[in-house]
N, C-alpha and C. Protein backbone atom coordinates (compact mmCIF):
# COMPACT_ATOMS: atom_id res chain seq x y z
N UNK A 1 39.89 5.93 54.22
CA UNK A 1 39.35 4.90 55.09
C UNK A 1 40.45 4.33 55.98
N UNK A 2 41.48 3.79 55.55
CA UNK A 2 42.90 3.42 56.45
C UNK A 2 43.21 4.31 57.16
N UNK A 3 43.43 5.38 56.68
CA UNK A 3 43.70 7.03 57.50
C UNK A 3 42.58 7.59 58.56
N UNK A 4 41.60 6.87 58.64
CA UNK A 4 40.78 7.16 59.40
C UNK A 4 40.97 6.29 60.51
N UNK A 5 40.48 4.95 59.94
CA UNK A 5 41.19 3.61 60.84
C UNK A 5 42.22 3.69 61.62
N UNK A 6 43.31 4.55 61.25
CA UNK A 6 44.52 4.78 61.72
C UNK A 6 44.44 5.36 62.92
N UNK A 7 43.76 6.68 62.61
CA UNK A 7 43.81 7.69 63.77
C UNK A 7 42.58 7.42 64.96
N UNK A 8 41.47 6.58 64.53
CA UNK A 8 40.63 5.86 66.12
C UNK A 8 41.39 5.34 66.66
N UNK A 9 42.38 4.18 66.09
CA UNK A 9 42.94 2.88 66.67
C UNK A 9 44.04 4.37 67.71
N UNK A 10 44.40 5.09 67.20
CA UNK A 10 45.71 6.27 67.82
C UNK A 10 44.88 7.05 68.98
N UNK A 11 43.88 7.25 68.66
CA UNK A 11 43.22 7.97 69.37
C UNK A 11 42.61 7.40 71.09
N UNK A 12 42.14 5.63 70.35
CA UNK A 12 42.01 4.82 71.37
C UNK A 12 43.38 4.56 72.28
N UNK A 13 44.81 4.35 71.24
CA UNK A 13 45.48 4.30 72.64
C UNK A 13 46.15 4.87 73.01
N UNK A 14 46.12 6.24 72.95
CA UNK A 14 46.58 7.20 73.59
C UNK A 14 46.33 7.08 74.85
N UNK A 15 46.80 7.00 76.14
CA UNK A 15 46.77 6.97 77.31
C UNK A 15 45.97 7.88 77.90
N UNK A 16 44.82 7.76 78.47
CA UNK A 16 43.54 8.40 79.03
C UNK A 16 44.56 9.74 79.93
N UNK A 17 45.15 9.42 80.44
CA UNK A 17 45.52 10.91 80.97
C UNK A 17 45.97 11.97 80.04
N UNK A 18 46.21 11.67 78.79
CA UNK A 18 46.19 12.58 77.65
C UNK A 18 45.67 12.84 76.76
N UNK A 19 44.20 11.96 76.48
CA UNK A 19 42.91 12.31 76.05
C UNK A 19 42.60 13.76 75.91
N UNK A 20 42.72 14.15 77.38
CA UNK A 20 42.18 15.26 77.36
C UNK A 20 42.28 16.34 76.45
N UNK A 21 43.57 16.20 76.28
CA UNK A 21 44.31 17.44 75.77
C UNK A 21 43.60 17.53 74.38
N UNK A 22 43.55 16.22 73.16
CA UNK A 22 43.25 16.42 72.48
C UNK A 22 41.78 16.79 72.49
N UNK A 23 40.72 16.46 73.11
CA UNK A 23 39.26 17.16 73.33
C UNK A 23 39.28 18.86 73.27
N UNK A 24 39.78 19.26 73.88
CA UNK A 24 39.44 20.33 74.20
C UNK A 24 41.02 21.36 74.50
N UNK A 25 41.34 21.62 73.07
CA UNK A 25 43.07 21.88 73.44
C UNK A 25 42.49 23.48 74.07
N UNK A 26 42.17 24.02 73.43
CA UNK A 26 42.45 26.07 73.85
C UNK A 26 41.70 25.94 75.39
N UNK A 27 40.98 25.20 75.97
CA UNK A 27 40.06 25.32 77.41
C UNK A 27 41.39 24.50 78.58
N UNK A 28 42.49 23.58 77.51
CA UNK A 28 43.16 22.45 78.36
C UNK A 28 44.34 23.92 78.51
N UNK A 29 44.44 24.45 77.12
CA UNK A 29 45.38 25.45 77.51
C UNK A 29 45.05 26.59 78.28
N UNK A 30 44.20 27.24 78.92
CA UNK A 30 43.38 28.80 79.21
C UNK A 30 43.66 28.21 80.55
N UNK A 31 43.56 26.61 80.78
CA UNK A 31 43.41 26.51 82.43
C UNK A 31 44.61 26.36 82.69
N UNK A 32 45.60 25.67 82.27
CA UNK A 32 47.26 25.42 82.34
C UNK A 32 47.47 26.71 83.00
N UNK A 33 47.57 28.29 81.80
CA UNK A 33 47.94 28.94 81.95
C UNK A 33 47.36 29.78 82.92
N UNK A 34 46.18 29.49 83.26
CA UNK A 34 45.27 30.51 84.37
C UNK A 34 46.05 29.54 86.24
N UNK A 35 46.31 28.28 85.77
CA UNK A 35 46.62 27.71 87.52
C UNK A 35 48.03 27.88 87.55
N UNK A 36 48.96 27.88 86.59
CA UNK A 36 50.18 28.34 86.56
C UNK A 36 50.98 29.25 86.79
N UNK A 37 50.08 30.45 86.53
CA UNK A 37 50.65 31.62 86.19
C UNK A 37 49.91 32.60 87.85
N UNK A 38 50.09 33.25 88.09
CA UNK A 38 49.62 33.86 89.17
C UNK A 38 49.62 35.31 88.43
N UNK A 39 49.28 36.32 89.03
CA UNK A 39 48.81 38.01 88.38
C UNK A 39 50.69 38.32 87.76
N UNK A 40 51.46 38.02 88.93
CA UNK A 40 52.81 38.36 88.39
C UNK A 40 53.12 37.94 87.53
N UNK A 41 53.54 36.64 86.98
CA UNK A 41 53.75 35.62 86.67
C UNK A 41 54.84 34.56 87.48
N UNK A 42 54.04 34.67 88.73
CA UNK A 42 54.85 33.69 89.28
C UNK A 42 53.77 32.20 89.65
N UNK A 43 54.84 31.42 89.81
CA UNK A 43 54.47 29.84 89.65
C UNK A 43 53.50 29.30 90.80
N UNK A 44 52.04 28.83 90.65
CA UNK A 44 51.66 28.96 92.01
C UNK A 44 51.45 27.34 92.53
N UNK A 45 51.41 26.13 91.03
CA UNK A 45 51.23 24.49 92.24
C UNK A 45 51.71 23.84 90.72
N UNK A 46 52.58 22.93 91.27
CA UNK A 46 52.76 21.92 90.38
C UNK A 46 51.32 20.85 89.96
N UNK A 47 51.76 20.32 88.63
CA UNK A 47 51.08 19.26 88.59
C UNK A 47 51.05 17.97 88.80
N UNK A 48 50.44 17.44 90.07
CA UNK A 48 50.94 16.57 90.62
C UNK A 48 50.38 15.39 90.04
N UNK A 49 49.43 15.49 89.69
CA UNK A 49 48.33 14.30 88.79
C UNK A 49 49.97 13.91 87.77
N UNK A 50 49.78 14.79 86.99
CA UNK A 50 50.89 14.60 85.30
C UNK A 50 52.12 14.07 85.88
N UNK A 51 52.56 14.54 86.73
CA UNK A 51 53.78 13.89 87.87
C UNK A 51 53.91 12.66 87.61
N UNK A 52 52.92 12.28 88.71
CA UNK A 52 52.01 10.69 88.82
C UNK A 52 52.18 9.86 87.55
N UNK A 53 51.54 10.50 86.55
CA UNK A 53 51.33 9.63 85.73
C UNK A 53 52.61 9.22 84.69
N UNK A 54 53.42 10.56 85.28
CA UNK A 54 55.10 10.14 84.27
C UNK A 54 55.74 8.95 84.96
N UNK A 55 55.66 8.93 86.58
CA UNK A 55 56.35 8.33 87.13
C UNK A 55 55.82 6.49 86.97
N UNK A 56 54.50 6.52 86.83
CA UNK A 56 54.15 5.42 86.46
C UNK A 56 54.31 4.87 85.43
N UNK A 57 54.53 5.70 84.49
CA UNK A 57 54.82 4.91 82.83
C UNK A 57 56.46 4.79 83.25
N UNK A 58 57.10 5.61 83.63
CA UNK A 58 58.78 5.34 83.46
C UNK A 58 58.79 3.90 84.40
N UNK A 59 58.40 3.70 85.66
CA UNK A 59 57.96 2.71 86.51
C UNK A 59 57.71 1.26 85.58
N UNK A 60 56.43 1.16 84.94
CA UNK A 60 56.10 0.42 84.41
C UNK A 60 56.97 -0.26 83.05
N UNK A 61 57.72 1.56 81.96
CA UNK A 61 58.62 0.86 81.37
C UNK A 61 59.86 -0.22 81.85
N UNK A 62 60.54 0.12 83.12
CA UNK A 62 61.60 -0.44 83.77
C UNK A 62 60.85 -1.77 84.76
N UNK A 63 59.64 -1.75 84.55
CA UNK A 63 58.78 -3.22 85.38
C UNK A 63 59.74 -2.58 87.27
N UNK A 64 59.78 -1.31 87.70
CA UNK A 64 60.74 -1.45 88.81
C UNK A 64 60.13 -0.78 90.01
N UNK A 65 58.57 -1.67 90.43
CA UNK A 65 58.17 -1.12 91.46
C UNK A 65 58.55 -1.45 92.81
N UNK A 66 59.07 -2.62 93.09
CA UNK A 66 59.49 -2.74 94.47
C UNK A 66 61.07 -1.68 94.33
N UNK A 67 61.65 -1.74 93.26
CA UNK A 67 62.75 -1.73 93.45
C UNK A 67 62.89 0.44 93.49
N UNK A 68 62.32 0.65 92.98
CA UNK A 68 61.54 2.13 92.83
C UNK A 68 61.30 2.52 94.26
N UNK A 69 60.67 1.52 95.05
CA UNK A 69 60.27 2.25 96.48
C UNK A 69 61.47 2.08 97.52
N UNK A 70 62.37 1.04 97.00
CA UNK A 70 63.67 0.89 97.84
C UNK A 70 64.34 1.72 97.32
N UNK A 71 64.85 1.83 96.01
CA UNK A 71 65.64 3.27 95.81
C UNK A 71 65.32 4.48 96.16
N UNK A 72 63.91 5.09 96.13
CA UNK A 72 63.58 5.98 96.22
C UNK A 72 63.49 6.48 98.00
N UNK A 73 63.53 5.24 98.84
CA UNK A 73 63.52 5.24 100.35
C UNK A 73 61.97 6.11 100.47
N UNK A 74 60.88 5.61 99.39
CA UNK A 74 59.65 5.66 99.89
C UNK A 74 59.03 4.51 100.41
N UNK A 75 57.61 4.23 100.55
CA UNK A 75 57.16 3.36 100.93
C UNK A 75 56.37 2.54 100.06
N UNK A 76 56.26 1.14 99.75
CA UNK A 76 55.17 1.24 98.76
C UNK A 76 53.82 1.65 98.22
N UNK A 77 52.88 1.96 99.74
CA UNK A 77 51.60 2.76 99.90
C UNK A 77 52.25 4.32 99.27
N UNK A 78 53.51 4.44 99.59
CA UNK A 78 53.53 6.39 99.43
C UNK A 78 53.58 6.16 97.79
N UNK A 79 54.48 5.67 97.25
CA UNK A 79 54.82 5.45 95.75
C UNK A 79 53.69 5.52 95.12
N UNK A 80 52.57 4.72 95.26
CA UNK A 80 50.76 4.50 94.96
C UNK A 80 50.38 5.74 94.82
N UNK A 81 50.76 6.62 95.98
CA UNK A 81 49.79 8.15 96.50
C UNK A 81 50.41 8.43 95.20
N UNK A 82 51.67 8.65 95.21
CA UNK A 82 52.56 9.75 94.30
C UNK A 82 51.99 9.22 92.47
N UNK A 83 51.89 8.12 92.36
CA UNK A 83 51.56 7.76 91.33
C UNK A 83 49.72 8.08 90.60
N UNK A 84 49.10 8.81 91.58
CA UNK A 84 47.98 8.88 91.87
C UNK A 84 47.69 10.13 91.80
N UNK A 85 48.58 11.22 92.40
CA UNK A 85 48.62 12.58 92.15
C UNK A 85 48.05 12.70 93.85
N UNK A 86 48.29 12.06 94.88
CA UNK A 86 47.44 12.36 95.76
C UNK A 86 48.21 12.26 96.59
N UNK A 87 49.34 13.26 96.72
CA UNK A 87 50.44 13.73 97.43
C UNK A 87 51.52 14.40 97.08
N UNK A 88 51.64 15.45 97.36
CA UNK A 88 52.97 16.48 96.94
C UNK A 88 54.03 15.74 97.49
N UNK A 89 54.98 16.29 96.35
CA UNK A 89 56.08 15.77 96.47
C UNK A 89 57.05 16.84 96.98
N UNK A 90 58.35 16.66 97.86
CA UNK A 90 59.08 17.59 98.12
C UNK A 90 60.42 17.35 97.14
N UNK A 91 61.37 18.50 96.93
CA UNK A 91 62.08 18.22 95.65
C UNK A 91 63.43 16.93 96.03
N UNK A 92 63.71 17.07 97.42
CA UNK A 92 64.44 15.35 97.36
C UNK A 92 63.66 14.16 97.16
N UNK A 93 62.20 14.12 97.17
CA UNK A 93 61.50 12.76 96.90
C UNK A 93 61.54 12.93 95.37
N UNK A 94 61.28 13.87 94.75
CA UNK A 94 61.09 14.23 93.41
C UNK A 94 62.64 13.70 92.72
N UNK A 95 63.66 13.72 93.07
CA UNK A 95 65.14 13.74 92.87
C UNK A 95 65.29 12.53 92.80
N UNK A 96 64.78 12.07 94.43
CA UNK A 96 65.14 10.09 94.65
C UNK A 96 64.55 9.89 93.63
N UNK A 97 63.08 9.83 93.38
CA UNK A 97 62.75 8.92 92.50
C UNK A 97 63.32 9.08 91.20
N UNK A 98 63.63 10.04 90.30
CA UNK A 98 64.01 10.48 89.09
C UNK A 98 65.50 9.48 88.71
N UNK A 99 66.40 9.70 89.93
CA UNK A 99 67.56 8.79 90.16
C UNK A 99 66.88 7.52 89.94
N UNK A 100 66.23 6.87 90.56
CA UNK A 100 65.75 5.30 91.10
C UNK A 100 65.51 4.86 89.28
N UNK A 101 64.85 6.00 88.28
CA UNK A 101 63.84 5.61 87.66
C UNK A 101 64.84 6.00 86.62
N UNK A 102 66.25 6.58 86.86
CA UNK A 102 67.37 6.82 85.77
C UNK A 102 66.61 7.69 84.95
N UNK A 103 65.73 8.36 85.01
CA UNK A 103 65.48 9.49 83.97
C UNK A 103 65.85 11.25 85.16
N UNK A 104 65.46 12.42 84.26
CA UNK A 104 65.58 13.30 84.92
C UNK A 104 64.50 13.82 85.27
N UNK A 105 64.85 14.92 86.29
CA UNK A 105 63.84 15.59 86.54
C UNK A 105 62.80 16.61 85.85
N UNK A 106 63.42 16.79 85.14
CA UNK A 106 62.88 17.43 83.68
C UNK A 106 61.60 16.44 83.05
N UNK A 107 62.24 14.82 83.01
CA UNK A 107 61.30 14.13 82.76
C UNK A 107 60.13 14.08 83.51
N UNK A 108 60.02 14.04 84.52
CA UNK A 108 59.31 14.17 85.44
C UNK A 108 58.41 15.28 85.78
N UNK A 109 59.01 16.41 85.42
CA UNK A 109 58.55 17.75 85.30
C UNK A 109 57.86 18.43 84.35
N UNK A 110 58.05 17.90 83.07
CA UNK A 110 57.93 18.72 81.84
C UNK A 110 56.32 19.16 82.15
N UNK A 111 55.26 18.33 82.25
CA UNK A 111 54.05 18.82 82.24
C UNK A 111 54.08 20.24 83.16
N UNK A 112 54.46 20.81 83.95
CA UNK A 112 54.76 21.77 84.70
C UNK A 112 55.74 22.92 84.64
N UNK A 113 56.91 22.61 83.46
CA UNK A 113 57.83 23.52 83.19
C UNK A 113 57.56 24.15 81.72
N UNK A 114 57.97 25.23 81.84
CA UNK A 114 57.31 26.23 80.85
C UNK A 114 58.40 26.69 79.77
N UNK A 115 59.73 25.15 79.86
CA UNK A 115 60.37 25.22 79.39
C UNK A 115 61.27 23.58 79.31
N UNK A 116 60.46 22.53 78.93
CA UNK A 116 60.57 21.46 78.63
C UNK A 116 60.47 20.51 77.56
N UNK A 117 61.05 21.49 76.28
CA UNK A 117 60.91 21.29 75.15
C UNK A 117 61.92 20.10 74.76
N UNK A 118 63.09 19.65 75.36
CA UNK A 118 64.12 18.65 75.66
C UNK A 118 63.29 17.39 76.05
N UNK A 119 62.92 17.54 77.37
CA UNK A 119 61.80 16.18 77.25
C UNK A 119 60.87 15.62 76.71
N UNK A 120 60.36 16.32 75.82
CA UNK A 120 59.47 15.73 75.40
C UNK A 120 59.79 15.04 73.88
N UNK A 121 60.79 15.94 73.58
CA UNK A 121 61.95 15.34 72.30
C UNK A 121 62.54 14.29 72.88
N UNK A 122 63.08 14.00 74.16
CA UNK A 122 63.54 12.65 74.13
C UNK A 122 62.42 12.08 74.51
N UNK A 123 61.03 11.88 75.10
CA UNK A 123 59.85 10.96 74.79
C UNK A 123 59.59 10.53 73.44
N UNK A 124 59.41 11.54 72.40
CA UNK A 124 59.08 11.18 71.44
C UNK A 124 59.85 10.71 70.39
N UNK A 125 60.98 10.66 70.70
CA UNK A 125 62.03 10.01 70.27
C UNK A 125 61.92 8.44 70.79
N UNK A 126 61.71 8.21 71.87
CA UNK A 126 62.21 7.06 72.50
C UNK A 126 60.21 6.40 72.12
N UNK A 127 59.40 6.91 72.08
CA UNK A 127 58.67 6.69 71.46
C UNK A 127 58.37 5.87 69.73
N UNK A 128 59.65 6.87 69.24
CA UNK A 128 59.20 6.19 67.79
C UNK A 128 60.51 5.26 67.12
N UNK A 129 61.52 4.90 67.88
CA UNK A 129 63.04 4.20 67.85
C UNK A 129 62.71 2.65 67.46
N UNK A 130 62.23 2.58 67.80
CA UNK A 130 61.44 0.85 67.56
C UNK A 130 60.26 0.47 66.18
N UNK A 131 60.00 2.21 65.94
CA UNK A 131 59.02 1.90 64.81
C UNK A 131 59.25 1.53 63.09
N UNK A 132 58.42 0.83 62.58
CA UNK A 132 58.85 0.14 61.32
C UNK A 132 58.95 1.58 60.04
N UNK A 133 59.38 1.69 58.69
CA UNK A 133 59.02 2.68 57.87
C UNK A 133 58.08 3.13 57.88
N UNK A 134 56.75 2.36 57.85
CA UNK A 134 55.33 2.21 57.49
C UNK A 134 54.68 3.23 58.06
N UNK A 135 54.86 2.50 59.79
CA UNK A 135 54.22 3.34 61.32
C UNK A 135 55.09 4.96 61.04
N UNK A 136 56.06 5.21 60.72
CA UNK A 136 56.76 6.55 60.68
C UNK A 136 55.99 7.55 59.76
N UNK A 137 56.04 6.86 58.57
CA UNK A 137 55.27 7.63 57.70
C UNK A 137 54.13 7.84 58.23
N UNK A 138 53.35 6.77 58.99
CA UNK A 138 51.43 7.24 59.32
C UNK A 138 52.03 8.21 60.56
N UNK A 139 52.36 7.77 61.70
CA UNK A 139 52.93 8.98 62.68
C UNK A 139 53.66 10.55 62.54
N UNK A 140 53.90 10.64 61.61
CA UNK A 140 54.81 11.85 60.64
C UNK A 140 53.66 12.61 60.32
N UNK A 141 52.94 12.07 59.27
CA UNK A 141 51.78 12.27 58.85
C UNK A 141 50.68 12.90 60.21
N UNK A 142 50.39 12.28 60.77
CA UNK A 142 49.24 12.45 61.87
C UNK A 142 49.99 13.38 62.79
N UNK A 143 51.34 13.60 63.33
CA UNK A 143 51.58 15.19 64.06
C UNK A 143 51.72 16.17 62.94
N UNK A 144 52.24 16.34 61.62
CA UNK A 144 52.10 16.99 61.14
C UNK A 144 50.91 17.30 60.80
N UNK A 145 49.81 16.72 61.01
CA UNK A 145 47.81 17.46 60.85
C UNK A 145 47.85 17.54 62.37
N UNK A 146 48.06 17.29 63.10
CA UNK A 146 47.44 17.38 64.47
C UNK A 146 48.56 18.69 65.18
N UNK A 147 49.48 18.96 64.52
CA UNK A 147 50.23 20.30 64.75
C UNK A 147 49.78 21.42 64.04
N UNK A 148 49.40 21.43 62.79
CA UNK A 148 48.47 22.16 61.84
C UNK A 148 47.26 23.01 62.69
N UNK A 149 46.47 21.62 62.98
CA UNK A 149 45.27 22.08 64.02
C UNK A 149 45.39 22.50 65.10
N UNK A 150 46.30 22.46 65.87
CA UNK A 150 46.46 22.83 67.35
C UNK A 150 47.21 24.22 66.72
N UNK A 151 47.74 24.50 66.10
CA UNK A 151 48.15 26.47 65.78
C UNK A 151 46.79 26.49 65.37
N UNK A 152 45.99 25.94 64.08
CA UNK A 152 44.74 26.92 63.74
C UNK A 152 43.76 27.34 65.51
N UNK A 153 43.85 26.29 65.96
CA UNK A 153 43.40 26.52 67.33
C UNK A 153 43.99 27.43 68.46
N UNK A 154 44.86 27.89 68.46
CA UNK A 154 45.89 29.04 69.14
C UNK A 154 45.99 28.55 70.22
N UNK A 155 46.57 26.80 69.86
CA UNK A 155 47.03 25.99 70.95
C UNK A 155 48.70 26.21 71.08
N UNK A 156 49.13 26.86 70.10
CA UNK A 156 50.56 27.41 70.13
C UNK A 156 51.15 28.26 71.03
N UNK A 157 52.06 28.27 71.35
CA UNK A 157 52.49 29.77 72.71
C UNK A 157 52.54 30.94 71.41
């Protein structure tokens, strides 16, 4: 019953742009790899949505939106687009902001690199640094079943 409790309350706040993934992992993965990959295997569009939505949480962690659009020498309307997914980025806007926002580009990237296994170890690190014994053990617990299921699902590479 707690363990259940646990994982709605986890489930609820998981950040809606990553909902998805857990719904429907092998259809979230078939499309990754079908818009990614071209017949060669070459790279055919970033993801600009997942972009967006890194740049807004790193944004929001540092509270540094005016100061984000002055470092970055965007505008504040453009910063919005970019945060929105509703504008490509070229790789010096991608750079400014990463600088502005003191993380890397990697951070910024990982949803799109097919080799961003570093970032997401320092997310989930910087994720669980603040957490009590208690929360570790239930979080430990819940990727170790929710890693379980995503291989039985051949959500694994």
């Amino acid at each position: 019953m707690v363990i259940s409790n646990i994982l709605i309350w986890m489930l609820i706040c998981i950040p809606i742009g990553y909902l998805h993934i857990l719904a429907r992992p092998n259809r979230i993965y078939n499309n990754f790899m079908e818009n990614f990959f071209g017949e060669r295997g070459e790279k055919i569009e970033l993801d600009y949505q997942a972009i967006g939505i890194r740049i807004r949480q790193f944004r929001k962690e540092r509270g540094a939106y005016q100061t984000l659009s002055e470092l970055s020498n965007q505008e504040p309307s453009n910063i919005s687009h970019i945060e929105r997914g509703a504008t490509k980025l070229s790789l010096p806007t991608i750079v400014n902001i990463a600088n502005a926002l003191g993380v890397t580009v990697d951070d910024l990237l990982c949803d799109s690199l097919t080799e961003a296994k570093s970032a997401f170890e320092r997310e989930a690190s910087a994720i669980l640094s603040d957490c009590t014994h208690q929360e570790l053990q239930i979080i430990t617990g819940t990727m170790r079943s929710l890693k379980e299921h995503l291989r039985k699902a051949n959500f694994d590479e």
